[in-house]
Structures are given as structure tokens and as C-alpha cells.
Protein backbone atom coordinates (compact mmCIF):
# COMPACT_ATOMS: atom_id res chain seq x y z
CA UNK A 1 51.36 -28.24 36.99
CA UNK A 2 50.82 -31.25 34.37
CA UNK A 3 51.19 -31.65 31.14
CA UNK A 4 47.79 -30.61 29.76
CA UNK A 5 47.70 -27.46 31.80
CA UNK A 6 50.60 -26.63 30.53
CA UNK A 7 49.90 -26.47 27.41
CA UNK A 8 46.43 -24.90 28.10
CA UNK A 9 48.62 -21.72 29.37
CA UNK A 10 51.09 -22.16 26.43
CA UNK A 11 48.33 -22.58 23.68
CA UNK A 12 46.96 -18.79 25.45
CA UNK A 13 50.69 -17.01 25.61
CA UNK A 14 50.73 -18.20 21.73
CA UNK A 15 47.36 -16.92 20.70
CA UNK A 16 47.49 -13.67 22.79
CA UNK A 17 51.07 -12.97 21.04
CA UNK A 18 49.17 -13.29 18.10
CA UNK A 19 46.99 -10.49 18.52
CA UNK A 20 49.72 -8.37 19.98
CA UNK A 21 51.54 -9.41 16.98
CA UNK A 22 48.84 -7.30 15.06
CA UNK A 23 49.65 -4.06 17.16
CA UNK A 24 53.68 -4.78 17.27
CA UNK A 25 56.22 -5.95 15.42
CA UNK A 26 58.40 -6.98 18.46
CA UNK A 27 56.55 -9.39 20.72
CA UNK A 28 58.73 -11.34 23.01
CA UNK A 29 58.10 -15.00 24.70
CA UNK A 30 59.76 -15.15 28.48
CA UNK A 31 61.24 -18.45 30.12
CA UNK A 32 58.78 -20.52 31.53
CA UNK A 33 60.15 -19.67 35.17
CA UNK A 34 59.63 -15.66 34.34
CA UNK A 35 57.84 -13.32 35.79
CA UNK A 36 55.90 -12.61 33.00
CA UNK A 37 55.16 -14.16 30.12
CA UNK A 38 55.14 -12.03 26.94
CA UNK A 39 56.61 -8.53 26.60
CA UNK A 40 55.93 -6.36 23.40
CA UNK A 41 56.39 -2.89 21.96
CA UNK A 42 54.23 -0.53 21.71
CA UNK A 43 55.20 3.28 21.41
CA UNK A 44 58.88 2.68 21.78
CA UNK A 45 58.25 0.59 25.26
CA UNK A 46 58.08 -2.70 26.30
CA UNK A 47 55.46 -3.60 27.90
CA UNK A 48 55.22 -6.98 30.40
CA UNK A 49 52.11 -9.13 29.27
CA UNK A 50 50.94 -11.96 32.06
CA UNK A 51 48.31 -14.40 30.55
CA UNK A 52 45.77 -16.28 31.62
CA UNK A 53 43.67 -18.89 30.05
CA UNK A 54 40.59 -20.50 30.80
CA UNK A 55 38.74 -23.59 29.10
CA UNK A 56 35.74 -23.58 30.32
CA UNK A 57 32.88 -21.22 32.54
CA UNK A 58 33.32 -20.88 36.46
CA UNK A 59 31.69 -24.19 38.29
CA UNK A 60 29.22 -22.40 40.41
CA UNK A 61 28.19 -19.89 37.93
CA UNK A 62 28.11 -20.94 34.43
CA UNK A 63 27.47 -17.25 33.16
CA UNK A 64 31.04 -16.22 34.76
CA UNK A 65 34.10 -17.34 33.76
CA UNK A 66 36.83 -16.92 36.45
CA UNK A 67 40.65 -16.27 35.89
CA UNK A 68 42.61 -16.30 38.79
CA UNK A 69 45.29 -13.41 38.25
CA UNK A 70 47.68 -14.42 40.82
CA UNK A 71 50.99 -15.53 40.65
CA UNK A 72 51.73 -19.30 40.41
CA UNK A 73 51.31 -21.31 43.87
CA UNK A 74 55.41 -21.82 43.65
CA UNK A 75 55.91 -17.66 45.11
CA UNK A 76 56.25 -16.23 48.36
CA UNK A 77 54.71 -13.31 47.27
CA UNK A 78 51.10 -14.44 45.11
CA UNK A 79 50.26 -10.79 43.96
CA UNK A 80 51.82 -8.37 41.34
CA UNK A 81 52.51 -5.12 42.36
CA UNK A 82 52.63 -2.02 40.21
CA UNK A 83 55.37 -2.04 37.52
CA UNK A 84 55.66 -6.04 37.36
CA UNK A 85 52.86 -6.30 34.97
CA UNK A 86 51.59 -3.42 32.76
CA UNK A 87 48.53 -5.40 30.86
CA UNK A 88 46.98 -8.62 32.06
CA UNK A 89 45.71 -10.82 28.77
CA UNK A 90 42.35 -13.27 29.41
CA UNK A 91 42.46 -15.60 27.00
CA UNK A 92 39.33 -18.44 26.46
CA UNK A 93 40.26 -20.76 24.48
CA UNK A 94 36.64 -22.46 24.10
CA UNK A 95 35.74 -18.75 21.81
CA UNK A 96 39.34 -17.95 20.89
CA UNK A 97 39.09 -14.63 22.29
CA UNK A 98 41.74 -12.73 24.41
CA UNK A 99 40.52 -9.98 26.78
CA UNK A 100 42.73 -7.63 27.83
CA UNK A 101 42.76 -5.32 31.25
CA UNK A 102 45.35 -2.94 32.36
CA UNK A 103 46.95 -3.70 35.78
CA UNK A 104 46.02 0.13 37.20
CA UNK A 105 42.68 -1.25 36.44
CA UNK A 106 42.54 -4.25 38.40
CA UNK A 107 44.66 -3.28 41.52
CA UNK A 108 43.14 -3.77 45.06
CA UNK A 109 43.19 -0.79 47.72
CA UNK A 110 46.52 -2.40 48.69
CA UNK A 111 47.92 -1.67 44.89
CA UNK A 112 48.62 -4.95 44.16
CA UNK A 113 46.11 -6.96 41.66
CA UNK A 114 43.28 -8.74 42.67
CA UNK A 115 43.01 -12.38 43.08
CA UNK A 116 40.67 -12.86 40.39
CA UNK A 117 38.54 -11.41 36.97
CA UNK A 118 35.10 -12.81 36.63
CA UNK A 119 33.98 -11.85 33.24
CA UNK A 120 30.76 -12.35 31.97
CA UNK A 121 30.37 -15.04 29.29
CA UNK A 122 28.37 -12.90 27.16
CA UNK A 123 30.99 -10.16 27.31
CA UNK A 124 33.56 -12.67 26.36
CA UNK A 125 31.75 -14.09 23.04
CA UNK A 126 30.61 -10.62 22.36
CA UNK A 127 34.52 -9.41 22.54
CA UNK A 128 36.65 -8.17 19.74
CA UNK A 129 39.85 -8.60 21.02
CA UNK A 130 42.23 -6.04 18.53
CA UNK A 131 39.37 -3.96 19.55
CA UNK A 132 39.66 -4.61 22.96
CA UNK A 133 43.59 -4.09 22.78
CA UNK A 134 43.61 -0.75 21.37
CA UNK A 135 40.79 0.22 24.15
CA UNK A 136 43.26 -1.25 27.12
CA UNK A 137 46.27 0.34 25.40
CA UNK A 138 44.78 3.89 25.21
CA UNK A 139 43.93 3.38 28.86
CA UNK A 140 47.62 2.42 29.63
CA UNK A 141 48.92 5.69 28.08
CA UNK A 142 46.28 7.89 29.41
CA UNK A 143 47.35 6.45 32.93
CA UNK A 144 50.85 6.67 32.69
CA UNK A 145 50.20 10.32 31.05
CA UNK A 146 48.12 11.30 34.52
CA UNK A 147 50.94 9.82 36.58
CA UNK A 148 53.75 12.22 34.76
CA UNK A 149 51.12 15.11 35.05
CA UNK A 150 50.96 14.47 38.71
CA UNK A 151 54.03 13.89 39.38
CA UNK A 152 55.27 17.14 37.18
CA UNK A 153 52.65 19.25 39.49
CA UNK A 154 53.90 17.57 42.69
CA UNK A 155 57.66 19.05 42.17
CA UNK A 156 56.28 21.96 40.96
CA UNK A 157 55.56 22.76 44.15
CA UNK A 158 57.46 20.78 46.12
């Protein structure tokens, strides 16, 4: 990776912890070489943030913007599975705006995430990213609260 891209994906981990920094007073920057790259608390949990920032529309489309959500070219392994990342943050840096999508929502039928998020560029300008947050966080908690109900009813019976 050079030096400019680099610094595109550090500029994004700094401006995403900003807006977790609004929702938590605890928000944590990993090693370069980590898995993730920002963990923060939120309800007494920390939860493992991987970011990814774009600088400019998709080639072919120029509506879409495209962010590959795949781990770096230097793994074995080029998809997350569940429990290695709990909230994936877009960040494009040409509106400032961070986008943020819980991994449950963006799993394939394997369970592992997608390759990619093509967001529409009007969704993007027309984001409010704290807004945004508080939406994906609800959605984390209301998933992990389903998965404890299930799992409860399962042994139940069991």
C-alpha cells in the first residue's frame, strides 16, 4: 500500500473515531497490522470497528460509490466472519460523511461479509452520520438481543 493510501485509510479511522467519539467516551485506535481498526464502548462492550474510505465515486458508475469490505490482499483468509467485526464504518472523505452498517447486515449466505457496499451517492450526501450511528447501533443490540432469545428458547427445550 503507498503512502497516500495510507493515509487516505488513516485520515477515515480518524474521522470515523470522531463520530464514535460523540456516542463513547472510550474509543480505541488498533496497530496498523490489526484485525480491526477501531474498537469503542458502547453499553459496557467493546465493539470492533473496520473502516473503509473512499475518495471518489465507483469508475463505471458515477452514481455508486464502491467500498470493498474485504480484508487486506496480505490474508489467507479475505472475508470476516461473525464476531471479528461487529460494525463496518464507510467513510467518504470527498462529503466527510461516515456510513455505518452492522456486520449481521452485510453477511453473505456463507456468514461471512460480502466483498463489497455500493452505496448510492445521493444516500451518502444525504447521510447524517450520528444519525446513522445510533440507527446501526440499535440494530446491533436488537440482533444480539434475538440471538440470546433464540438461543435461551433453544435450551429450553433442548
Amino acid at each position: 500500500m503507498n503512502r497516500a493510501t495510507e493515509r487516505l485509510g488513516r485520515s477515515g479511522e480518524y474521522f470515523t473515531a470522531s463520530v464514535l467519539s460523540m456516542q463513547s467516551d472510550s474509543v480505541l485506535f488498533m496497530p496498523p497490522a490489526s484485525e480491526v481498526d477501531l474498537l469503542f464502548n458502547y453499553q459496557e462492550t467493546f465493539l470492533k470497528v473496520q473502516v473503509k474510505t473512499k475518495s471518489h465515486r465507483h469508475k463505471t458508475e458515477r452514481d455508486l460509490w464502491k467500498f470493498d469490505i474485504r480484508r487486506g490482499s496480505h490474508t489467507k483468509i479475505r472475508f470476516f466472519e461473525e464476531n471479528q467485526i461487529d460494525l463496518f464504518a464507510l467513510c467518504c472523505s470527498e462529503y466527510g460523511k461516515v456510513l455505518f452498517y452492522p456486520f449481521h447486515e452485510v453477511t453473505n449466505d456463507k456468514g461471512t461479509s460480502k466483498t463489497a457496499i455500493y452505496v448510492k451517492d445521493e444516500i451518502i450526501r444525504n447521510t447524517n452520520s450520528h444519525a446513522n450511528l445510533e440507527a446501526a447501533l440499535k440494530s446491533i443490540t436488537e440482533h444480539h438481543n434475538q440471538l440470546q432469545y433464540d438461543y435461551g428458547r433453544h435450551n429450553k427445550f433442548n
